[in-house]
PDB file of N, CA and C in Angstrom:
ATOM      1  N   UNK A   1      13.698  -8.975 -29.999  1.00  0.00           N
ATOM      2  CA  UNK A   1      14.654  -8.003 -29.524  1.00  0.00           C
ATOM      3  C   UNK A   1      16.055  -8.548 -29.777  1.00  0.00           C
ATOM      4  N   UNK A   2      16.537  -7.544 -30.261  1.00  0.00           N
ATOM      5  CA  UNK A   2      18.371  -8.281 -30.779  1.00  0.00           C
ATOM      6  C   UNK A   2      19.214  -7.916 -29.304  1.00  0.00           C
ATOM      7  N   UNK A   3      20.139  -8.103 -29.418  1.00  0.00           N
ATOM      8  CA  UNK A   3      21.344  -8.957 -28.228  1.00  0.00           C
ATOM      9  C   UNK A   3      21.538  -7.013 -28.004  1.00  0.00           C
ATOM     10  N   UNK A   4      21.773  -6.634 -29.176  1.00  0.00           N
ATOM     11  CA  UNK A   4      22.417  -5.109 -29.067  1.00  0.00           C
ATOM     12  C   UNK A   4      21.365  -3.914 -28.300  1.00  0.00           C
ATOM     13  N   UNK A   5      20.131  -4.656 -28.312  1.00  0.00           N
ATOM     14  CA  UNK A   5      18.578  -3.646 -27.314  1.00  0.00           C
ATOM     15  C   UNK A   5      19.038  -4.255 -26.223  1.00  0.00           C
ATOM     16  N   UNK A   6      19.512  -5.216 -25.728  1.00  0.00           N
ATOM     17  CA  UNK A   6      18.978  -5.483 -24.392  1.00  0.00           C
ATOM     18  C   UNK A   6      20.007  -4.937 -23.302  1.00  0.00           C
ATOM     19  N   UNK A   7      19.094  -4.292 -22.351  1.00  0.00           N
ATOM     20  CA  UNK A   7      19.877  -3.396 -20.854  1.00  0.00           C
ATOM     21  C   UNK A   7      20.530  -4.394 -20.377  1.00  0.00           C
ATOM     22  N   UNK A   8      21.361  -4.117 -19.592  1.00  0.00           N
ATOM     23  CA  UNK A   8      22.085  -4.469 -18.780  1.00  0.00           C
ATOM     24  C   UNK A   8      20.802  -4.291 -17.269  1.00  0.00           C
ATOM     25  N   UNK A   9      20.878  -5.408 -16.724  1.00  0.00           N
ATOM     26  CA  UNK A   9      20.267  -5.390 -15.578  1.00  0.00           C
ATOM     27  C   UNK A   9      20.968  -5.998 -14.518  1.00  0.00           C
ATOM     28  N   UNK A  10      21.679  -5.499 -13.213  1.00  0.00           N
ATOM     29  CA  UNK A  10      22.233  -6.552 -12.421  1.00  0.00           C
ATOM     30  C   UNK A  10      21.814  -7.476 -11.356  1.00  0.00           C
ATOM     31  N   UNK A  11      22.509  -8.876 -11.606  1.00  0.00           N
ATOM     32  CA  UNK A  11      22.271  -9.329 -10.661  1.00  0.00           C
ATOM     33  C   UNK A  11      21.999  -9.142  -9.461  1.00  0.00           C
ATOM     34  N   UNK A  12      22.456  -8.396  -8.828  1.00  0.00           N
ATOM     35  CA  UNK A  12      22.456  -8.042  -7.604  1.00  0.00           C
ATOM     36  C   UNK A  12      22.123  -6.630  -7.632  1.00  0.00           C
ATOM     37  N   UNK A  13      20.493  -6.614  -6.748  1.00  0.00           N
ATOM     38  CA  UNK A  13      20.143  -5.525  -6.429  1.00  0.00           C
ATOM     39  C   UNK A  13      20.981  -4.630  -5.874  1.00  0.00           C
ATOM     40  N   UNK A  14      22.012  -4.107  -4.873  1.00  0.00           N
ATOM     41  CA  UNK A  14      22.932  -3.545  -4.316  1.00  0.00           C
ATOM     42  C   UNK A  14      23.875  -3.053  -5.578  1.00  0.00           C
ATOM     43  N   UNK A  15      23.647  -3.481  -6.503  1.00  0.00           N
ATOM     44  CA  UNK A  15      25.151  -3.092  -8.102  1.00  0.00           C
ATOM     45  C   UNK A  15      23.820  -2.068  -8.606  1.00  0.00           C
ATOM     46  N   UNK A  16      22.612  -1.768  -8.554  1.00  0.00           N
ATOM     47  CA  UNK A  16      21.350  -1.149  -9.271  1.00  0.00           C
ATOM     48  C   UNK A  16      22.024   0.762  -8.692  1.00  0.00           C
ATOM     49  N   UNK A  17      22.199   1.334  -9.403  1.00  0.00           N
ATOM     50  CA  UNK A  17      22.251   2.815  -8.931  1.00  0.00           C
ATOM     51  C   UNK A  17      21.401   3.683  -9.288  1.00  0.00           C
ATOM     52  N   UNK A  18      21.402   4.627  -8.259  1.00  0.00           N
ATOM     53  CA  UNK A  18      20.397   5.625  -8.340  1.00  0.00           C
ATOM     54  C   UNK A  18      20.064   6.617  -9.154  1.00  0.00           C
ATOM     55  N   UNK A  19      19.463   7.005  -9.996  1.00  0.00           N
ATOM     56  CA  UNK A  19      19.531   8.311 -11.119  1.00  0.00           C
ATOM     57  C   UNK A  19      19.699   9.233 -10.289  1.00  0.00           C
ATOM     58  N   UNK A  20      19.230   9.637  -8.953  1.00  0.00           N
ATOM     59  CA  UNK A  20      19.458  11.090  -8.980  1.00  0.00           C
ATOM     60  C   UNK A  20      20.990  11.217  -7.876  1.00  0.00           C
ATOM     61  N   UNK A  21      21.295   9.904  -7.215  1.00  0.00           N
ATOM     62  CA  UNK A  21      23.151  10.362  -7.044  1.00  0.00           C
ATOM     63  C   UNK A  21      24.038  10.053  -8.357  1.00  0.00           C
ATOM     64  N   UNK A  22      23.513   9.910  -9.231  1.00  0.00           N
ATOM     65  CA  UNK A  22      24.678   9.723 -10.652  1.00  0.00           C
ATOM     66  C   UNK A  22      24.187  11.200 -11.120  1.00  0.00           C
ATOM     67  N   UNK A  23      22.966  11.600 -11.388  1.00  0.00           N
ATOM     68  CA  UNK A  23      23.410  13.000 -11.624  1.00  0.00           C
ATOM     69  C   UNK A  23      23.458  14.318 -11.165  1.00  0.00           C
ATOM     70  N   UNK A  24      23.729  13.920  -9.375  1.00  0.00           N
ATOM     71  CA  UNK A  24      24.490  14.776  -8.619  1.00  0.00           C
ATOM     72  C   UNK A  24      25.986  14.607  -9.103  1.00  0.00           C
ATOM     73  N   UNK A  25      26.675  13.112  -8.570  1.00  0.00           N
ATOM     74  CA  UNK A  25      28.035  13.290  -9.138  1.00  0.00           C
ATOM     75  C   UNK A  25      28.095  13.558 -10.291  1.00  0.00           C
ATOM     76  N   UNK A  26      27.470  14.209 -11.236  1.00  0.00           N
ATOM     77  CA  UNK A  26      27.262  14.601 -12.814  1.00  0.00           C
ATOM     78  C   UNK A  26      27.635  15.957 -13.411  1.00  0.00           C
ATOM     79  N   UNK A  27      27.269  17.154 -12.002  1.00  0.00           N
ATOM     80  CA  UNK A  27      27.270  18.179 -11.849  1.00  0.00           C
ATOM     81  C   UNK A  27      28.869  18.505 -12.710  1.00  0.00           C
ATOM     82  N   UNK A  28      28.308  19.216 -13.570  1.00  0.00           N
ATOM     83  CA  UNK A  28      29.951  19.912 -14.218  1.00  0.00           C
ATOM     84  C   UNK A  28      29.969  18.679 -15.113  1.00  0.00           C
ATOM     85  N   UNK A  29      29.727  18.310 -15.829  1.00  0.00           N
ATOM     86  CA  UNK A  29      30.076  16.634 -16.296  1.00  0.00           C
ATOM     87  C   UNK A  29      29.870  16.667 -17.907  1.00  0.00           C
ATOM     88  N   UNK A  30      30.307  16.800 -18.715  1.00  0.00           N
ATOM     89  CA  UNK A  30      29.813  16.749 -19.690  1.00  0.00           C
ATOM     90  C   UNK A  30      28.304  15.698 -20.016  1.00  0.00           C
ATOM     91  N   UNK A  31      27.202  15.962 -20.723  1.00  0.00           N
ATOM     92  CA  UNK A  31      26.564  14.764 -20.880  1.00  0.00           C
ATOM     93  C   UNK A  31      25.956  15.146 -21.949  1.00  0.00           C
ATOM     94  N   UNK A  32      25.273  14.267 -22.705  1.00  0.00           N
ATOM     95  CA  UNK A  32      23.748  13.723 -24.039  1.00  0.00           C
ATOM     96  C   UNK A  32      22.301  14.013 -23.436  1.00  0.00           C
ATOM     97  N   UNK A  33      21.712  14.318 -23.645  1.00  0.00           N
ATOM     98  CA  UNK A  33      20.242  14.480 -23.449  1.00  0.00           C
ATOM     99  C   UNK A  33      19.513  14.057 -24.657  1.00  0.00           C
ATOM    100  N   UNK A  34      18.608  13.117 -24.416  1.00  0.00           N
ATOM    101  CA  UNK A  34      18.115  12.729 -25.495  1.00  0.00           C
ATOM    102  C   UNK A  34      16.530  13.003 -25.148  1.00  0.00           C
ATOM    103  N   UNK A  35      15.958  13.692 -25.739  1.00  0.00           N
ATOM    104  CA  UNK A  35      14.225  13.927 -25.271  1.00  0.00           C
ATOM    105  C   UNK A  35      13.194  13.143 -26.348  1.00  0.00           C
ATOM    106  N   UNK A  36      11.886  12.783 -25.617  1.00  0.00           N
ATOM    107  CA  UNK A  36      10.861  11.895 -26.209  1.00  0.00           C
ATOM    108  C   UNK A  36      10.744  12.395 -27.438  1.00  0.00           C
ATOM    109  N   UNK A  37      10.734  13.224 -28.031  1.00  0.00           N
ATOM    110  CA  UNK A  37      10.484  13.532 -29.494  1.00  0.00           C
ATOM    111  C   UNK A  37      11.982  13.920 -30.508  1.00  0.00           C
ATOM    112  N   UNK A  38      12.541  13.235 -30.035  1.00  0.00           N
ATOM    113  CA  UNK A  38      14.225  12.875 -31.219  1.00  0.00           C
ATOM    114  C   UNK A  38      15.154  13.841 -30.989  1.00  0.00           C
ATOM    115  N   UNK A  39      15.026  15.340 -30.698  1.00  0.00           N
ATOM    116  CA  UNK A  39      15.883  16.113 -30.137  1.00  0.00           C
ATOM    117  C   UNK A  39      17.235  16.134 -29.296  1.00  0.00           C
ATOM    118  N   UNK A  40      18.271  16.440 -29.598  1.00  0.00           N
ATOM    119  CA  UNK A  40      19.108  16.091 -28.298  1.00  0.00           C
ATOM    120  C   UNK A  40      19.810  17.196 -27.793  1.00  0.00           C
ATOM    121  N   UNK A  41      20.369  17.079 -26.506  1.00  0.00           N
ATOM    122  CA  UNK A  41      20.986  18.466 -26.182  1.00  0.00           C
ATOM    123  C   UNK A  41      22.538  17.319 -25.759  1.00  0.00           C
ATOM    124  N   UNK A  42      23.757  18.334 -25.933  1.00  0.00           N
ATOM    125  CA  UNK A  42      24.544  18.353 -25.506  1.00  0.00           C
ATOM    126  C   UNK A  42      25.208  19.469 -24.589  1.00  0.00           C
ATOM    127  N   UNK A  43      25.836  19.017 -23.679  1.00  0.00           N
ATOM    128  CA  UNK A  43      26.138  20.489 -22.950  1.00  0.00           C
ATOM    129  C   UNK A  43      27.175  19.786 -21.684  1.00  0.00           C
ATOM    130  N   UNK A  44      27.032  20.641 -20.377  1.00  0.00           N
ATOM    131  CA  UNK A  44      27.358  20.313 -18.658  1.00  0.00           C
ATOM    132  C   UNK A  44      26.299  20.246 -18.150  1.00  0.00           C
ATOM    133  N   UNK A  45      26.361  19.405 -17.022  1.00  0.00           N
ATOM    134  CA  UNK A  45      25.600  19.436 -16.274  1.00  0.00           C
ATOM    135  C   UNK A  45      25.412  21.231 -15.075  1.00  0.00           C
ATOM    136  N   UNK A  46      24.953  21.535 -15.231  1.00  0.00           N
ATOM    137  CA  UNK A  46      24.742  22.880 -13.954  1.00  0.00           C
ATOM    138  C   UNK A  46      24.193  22.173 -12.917  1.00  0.00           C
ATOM    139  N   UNK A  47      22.714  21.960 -12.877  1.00  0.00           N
ATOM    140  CA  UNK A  47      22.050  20.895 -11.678  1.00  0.00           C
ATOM    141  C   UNK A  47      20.835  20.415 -12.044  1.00  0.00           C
ATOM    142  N   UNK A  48      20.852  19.573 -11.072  1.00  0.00           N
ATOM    143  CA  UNK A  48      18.989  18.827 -11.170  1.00  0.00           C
ATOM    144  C   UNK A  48      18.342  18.753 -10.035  1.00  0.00           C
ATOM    145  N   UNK A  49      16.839  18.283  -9.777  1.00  0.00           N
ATOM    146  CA  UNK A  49      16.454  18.245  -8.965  1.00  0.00           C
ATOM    147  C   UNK A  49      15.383  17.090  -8.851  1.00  0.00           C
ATOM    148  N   UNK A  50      14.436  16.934  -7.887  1.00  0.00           N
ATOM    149  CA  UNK A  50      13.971  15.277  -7.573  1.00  0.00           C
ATOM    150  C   UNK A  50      13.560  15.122  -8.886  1.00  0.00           C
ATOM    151  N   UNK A  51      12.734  15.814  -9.580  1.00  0.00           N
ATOM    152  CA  UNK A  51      11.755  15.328 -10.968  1.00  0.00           C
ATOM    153  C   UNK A  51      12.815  15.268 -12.280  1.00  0.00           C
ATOM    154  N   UNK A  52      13.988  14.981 -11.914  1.00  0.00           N
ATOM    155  CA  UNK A  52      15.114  15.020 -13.046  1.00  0.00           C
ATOM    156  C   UNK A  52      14.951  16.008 -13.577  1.00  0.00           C
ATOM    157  N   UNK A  53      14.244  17.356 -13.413  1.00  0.00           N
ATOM    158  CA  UNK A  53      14.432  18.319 -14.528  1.00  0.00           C
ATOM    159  C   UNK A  53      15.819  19.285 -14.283  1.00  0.00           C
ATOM    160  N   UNK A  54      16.351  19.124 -15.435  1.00  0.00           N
ATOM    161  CA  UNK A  54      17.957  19.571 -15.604  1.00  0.00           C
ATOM    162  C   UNK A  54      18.350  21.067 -16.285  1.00  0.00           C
ATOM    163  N   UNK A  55      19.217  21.471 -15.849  1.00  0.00           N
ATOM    164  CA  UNK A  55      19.643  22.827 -16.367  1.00  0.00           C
ATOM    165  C   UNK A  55      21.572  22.552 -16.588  1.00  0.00           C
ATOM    166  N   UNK A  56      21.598  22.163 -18.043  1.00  0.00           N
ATOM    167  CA  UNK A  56      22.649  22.380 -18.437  1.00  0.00           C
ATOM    168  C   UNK A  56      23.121  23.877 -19.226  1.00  0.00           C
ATOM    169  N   UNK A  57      24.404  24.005 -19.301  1.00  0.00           N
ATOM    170  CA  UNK A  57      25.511  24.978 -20.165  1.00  0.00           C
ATOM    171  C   UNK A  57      25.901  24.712 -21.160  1.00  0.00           C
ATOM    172  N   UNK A  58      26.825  25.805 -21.997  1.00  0.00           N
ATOM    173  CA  UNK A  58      27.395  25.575 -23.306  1.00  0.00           C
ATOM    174  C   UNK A  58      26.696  24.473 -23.919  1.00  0.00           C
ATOM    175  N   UNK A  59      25.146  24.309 -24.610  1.00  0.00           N
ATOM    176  CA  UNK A  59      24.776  23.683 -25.317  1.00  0.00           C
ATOM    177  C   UNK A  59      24.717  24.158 -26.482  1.00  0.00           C
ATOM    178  N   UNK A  60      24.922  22.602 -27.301  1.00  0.00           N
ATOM    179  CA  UNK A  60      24.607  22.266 -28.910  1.00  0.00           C
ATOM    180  C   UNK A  60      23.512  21.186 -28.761  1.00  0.00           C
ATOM    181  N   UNK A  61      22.320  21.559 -29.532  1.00  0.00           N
ATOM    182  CA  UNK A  61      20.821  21.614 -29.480  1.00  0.00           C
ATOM    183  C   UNK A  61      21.178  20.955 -31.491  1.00  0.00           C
ATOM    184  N   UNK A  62      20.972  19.395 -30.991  1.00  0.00           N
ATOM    185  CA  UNK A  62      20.369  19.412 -32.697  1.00  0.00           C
ATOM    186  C   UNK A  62      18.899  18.753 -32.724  1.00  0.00           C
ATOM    187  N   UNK A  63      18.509  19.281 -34.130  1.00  0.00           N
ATOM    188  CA  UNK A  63      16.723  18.393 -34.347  1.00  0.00           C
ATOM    189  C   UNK A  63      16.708  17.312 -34.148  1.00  0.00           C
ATOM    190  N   UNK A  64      15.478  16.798 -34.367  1.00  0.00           N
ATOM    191  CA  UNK A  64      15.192  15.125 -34.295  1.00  0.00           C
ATOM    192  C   UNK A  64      15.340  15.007 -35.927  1.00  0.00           C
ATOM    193  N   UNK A  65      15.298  15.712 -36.525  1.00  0.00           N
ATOM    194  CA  UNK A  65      16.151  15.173 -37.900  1.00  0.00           C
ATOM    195  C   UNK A  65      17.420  15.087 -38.060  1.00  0.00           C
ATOM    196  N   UNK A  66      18.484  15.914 -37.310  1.00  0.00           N
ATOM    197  CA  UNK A  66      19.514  16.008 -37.217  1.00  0.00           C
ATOM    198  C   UNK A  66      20.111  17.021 -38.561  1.00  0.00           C
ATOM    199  N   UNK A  67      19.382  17.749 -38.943  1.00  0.00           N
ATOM    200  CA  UNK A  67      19.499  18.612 -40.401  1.00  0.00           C
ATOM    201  C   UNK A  67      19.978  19.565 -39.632  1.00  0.00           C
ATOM    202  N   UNK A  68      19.506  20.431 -38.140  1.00  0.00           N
ATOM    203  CA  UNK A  68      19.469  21.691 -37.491  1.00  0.00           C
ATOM    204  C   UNK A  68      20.141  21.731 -36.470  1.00  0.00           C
ATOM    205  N   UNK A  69      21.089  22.706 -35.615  1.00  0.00           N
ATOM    206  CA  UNK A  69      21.634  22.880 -34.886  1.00  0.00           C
ATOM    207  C   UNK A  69      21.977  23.939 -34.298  1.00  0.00           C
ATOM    208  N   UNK A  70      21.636  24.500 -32.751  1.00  0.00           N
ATOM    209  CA  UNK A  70      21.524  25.311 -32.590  1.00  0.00           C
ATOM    210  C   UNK A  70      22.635  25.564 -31.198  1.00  0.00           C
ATOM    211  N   UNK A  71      23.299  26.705 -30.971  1.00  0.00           N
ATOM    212  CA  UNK A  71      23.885  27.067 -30.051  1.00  0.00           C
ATOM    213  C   UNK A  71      23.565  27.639 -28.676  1.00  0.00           C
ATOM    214  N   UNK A  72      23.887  27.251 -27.486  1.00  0.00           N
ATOM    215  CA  UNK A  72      22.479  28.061 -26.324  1.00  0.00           C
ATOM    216  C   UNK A  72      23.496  28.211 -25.040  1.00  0.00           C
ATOM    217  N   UNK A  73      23.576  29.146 -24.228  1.00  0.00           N
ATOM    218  CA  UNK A  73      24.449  29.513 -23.490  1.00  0.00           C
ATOM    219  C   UNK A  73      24.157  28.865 -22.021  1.00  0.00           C
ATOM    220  N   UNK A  74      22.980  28.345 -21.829  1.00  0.00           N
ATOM    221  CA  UNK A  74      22.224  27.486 -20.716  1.00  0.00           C
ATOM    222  C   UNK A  74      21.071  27.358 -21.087  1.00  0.00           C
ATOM    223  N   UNK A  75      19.857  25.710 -20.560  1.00  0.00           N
ATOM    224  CA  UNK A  75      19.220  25.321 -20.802  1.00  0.00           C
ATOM    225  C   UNK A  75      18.477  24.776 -20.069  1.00  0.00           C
ATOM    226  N   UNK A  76      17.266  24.645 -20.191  1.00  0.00           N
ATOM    227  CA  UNK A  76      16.234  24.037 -18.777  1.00  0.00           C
ATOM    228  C   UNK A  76      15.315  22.681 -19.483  1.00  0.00           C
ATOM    229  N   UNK A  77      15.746  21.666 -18.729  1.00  0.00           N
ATOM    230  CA  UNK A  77      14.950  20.613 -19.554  1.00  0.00           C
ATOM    231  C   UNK A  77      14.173  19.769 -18.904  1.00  0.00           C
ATOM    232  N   UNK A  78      12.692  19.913 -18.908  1.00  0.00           N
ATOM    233  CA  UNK A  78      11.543  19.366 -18.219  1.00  0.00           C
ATOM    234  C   UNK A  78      11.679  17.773 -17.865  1.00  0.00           C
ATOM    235  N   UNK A  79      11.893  17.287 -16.947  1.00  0.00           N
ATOM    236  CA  UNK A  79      12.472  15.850 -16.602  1.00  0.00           C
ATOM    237  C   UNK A  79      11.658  14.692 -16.916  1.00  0.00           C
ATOM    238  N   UNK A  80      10.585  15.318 -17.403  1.00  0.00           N
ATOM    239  CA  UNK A  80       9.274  14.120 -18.330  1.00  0.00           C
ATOM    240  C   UNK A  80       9.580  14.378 -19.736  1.00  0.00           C
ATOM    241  N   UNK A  81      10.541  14.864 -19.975  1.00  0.00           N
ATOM    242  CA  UNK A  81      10.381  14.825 -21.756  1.00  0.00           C
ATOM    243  C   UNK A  81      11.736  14.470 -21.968  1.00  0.00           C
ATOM    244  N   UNK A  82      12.144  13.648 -21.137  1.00  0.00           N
ATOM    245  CA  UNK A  82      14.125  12.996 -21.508  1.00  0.00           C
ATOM    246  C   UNK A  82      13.347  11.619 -21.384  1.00  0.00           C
ATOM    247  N   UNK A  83      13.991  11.475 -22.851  1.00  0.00           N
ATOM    248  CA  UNK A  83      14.225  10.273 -23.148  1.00  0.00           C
ATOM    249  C   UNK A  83      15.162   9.335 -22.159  1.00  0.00           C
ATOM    250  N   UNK A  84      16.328   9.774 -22.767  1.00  0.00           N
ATOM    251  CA  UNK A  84      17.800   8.763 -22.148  1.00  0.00           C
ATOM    252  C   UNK A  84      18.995  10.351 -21.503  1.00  0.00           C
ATOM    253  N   UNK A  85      19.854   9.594 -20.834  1.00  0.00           N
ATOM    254  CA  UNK A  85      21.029  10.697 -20.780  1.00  0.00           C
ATOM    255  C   UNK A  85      22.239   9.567 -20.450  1.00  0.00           C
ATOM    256  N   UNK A  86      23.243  10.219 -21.729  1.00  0.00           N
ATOM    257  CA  UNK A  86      24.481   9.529 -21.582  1.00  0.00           C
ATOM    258  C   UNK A  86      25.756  10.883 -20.706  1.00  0.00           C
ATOM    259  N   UNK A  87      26.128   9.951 -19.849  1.00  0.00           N
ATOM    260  CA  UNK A  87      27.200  10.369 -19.371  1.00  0.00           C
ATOM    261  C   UNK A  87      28.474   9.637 -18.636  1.00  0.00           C
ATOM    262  N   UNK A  88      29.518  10.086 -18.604  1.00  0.00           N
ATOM    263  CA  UNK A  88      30.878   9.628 -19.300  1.00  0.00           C
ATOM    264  C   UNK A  88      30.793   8.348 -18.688  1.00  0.00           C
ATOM    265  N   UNK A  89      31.617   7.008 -19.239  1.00  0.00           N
ATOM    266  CA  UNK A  89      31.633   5.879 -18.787  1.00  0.00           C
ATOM    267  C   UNK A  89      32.199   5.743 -17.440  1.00  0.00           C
ATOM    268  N   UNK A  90      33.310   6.769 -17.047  1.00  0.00           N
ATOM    269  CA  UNK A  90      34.088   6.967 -16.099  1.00  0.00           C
ATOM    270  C   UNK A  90      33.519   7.353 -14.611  1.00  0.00           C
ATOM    271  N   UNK A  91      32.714   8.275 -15.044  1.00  0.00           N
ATOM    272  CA  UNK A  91      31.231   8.845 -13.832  1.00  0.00           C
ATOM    273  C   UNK A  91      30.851   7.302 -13.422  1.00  0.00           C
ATOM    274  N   UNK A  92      30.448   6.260 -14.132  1.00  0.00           N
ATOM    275  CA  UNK A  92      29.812   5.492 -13.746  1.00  0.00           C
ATOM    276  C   UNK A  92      30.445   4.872 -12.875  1.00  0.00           C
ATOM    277  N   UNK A  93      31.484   4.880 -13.237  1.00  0.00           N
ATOM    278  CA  UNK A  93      32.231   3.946 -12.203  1.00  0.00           C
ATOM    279  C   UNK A  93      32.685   4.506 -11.047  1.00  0.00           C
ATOM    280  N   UNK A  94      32.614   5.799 -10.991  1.00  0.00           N
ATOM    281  CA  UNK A  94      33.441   6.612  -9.747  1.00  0.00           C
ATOM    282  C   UNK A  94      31.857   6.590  -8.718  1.00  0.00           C
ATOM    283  N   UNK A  95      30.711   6.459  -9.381  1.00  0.00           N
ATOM    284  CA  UNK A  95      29.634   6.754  -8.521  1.00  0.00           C
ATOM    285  C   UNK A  95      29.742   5.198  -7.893  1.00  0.00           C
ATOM    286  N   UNK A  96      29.896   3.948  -9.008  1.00  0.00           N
ATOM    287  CA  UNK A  96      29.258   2.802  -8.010  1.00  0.00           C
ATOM    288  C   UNK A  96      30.438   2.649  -6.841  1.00  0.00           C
ATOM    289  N   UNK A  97      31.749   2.736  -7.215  1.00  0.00           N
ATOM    290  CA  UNK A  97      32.967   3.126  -6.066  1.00  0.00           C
ATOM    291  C   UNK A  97      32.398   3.884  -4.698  1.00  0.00           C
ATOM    292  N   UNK A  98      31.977   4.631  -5.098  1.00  0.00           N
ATOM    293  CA  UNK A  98      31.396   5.471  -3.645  1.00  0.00           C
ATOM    294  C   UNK A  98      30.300   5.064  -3.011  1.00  0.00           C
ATOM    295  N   UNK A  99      29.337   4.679  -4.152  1.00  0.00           N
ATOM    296  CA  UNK A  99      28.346   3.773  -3.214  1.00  0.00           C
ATOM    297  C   UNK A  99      28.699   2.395  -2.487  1.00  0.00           C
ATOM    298  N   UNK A 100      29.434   1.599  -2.991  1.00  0.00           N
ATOM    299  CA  UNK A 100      30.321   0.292  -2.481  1.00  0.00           C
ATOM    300  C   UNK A 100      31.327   0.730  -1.180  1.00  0.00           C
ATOM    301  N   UNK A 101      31.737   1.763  -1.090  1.00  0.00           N
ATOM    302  CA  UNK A 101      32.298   2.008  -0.011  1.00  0.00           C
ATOM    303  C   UNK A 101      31.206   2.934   1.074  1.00  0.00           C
ATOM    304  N   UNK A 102      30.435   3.473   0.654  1.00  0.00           N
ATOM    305  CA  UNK A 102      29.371   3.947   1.552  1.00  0.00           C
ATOM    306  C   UNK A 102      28.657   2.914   2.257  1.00  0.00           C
ATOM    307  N   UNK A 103      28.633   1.891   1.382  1.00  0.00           N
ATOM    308  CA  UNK A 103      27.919   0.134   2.327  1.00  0.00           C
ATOM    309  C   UNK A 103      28.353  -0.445   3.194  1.00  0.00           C
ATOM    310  N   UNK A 104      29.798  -0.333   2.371  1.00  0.00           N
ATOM    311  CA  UNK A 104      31.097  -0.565   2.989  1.00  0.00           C
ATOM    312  C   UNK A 104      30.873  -0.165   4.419  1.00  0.00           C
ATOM    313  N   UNK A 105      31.041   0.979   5.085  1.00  0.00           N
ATOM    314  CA  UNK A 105      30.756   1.943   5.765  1.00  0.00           C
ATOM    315  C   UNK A 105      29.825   1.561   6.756  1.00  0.00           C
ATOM    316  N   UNK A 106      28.441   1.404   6.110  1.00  0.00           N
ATOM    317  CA  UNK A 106      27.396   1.393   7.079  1.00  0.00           C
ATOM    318  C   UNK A 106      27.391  -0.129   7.419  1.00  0.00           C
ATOM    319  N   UNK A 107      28.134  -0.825   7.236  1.00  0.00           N
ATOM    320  CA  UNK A 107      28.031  -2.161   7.443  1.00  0.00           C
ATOM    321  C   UNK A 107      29.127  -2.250   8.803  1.00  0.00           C
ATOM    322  N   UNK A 108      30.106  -1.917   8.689  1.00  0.00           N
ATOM    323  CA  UNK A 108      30.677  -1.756   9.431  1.00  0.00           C
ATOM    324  C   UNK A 108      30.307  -0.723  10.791  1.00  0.00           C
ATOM    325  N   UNK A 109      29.558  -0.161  10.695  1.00  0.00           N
ATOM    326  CA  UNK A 109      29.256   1.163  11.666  1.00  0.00           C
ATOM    327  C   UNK A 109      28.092   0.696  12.728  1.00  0.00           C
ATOM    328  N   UNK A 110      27.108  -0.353  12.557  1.00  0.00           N
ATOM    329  CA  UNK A 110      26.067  -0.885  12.968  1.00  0.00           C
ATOM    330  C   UNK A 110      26.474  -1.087  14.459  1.00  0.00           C
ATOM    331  N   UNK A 111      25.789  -0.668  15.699  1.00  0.00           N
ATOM    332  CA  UNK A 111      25.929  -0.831  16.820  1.00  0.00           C
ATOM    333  C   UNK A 111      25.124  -2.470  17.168  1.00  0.00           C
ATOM    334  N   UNK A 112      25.624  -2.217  18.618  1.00  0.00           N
ATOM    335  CA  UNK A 112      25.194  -3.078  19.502  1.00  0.00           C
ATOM    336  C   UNK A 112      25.754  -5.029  18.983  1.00  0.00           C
ATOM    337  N   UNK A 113      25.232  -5.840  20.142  1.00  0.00           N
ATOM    338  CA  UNK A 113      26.304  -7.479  19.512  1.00  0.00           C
ATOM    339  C   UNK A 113      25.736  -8.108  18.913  1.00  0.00           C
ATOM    340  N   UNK A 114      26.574  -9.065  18.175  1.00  0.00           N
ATOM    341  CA  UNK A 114      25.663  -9.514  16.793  1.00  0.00           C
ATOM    342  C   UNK A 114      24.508 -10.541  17.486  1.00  0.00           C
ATOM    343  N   UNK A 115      24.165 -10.597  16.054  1.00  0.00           N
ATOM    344  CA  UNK A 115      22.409 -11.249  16.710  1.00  0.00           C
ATOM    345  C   UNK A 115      22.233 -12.668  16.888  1.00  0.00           C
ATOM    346  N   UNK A 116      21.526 -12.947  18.182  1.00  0.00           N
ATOM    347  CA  UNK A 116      21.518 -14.172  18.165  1.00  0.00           C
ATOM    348  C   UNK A 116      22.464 -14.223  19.566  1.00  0.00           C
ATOM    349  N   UNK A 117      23.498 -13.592  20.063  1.00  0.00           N
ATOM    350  CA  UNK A 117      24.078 -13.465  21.438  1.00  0.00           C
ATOM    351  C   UNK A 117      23.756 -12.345  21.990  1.00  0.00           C
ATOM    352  N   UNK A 118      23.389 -12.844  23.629  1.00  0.00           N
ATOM    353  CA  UNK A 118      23.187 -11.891  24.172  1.00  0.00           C
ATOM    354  C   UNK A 118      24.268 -11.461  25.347  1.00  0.00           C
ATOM    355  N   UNK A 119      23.926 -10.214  25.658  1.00  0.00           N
ATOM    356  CA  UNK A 119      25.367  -9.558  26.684  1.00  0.00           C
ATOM    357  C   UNK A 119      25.110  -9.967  28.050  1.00  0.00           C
ATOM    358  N   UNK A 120      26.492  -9.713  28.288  1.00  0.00           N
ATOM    359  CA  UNK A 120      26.281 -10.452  29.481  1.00  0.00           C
ATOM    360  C   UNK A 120      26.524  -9.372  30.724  1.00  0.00           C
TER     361      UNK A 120
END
């Protein structure tokens, strides 16, 4: 495997994000759809749901040869037949921001005294 295949995996479980809050914050988003048999869709996101199956807009639909291209006004795409989905570098970062401050959050919010003392 060359340097250029290999994922990014993070160190730290807590930096790992979720597919289906990245493509909630996705909604309206421009993105790539890439499906198991070479096909790709481009389009917006409209919405998704638990099984990743997605319904984007204003798509351009080319072959897995890339010879064909087709125009489609909205689209429904079975969430077992996506390959990959690229979306904007910028999303990525605005989602792990919100999750880091959502931790943020619940870390701070935790009742009762810390552990190990008891009240008096």
């Amino acid at each position: 495997m060359s340097i250029d295949q290999v994922e990014f995996l993070p160190s730290d479980p807590f930096d790992a994000m979720l597919p289906l809050s990245l493509l909630n914050a996705a909604q309206n988003k421009p993105m790539q759809v890439e499906l198991k048999n070479g096909e790709t869709f481009n389009g917006h996101l409209v919405n998704c749901d638990t099984f990743m199956n997605i319904t984007i807009r204003e798509v351009y639909q080319t072959s897995a040869e890339g010879d064909r291209f087709w125009k489609m006004k909205e689209c429904y795409i079975r969430g077992s037949t996506i390959k990959y989905l690229r979306v904007p570098p910028a999303l990525l970062d605005e989602v792990k921001e919100e999750q880091n401050r959502a931790r943020e959050s619940a870390r701070g919010s935790r009742g009762g005294p810390p552990r190990g003392k008891r009240r008096s």
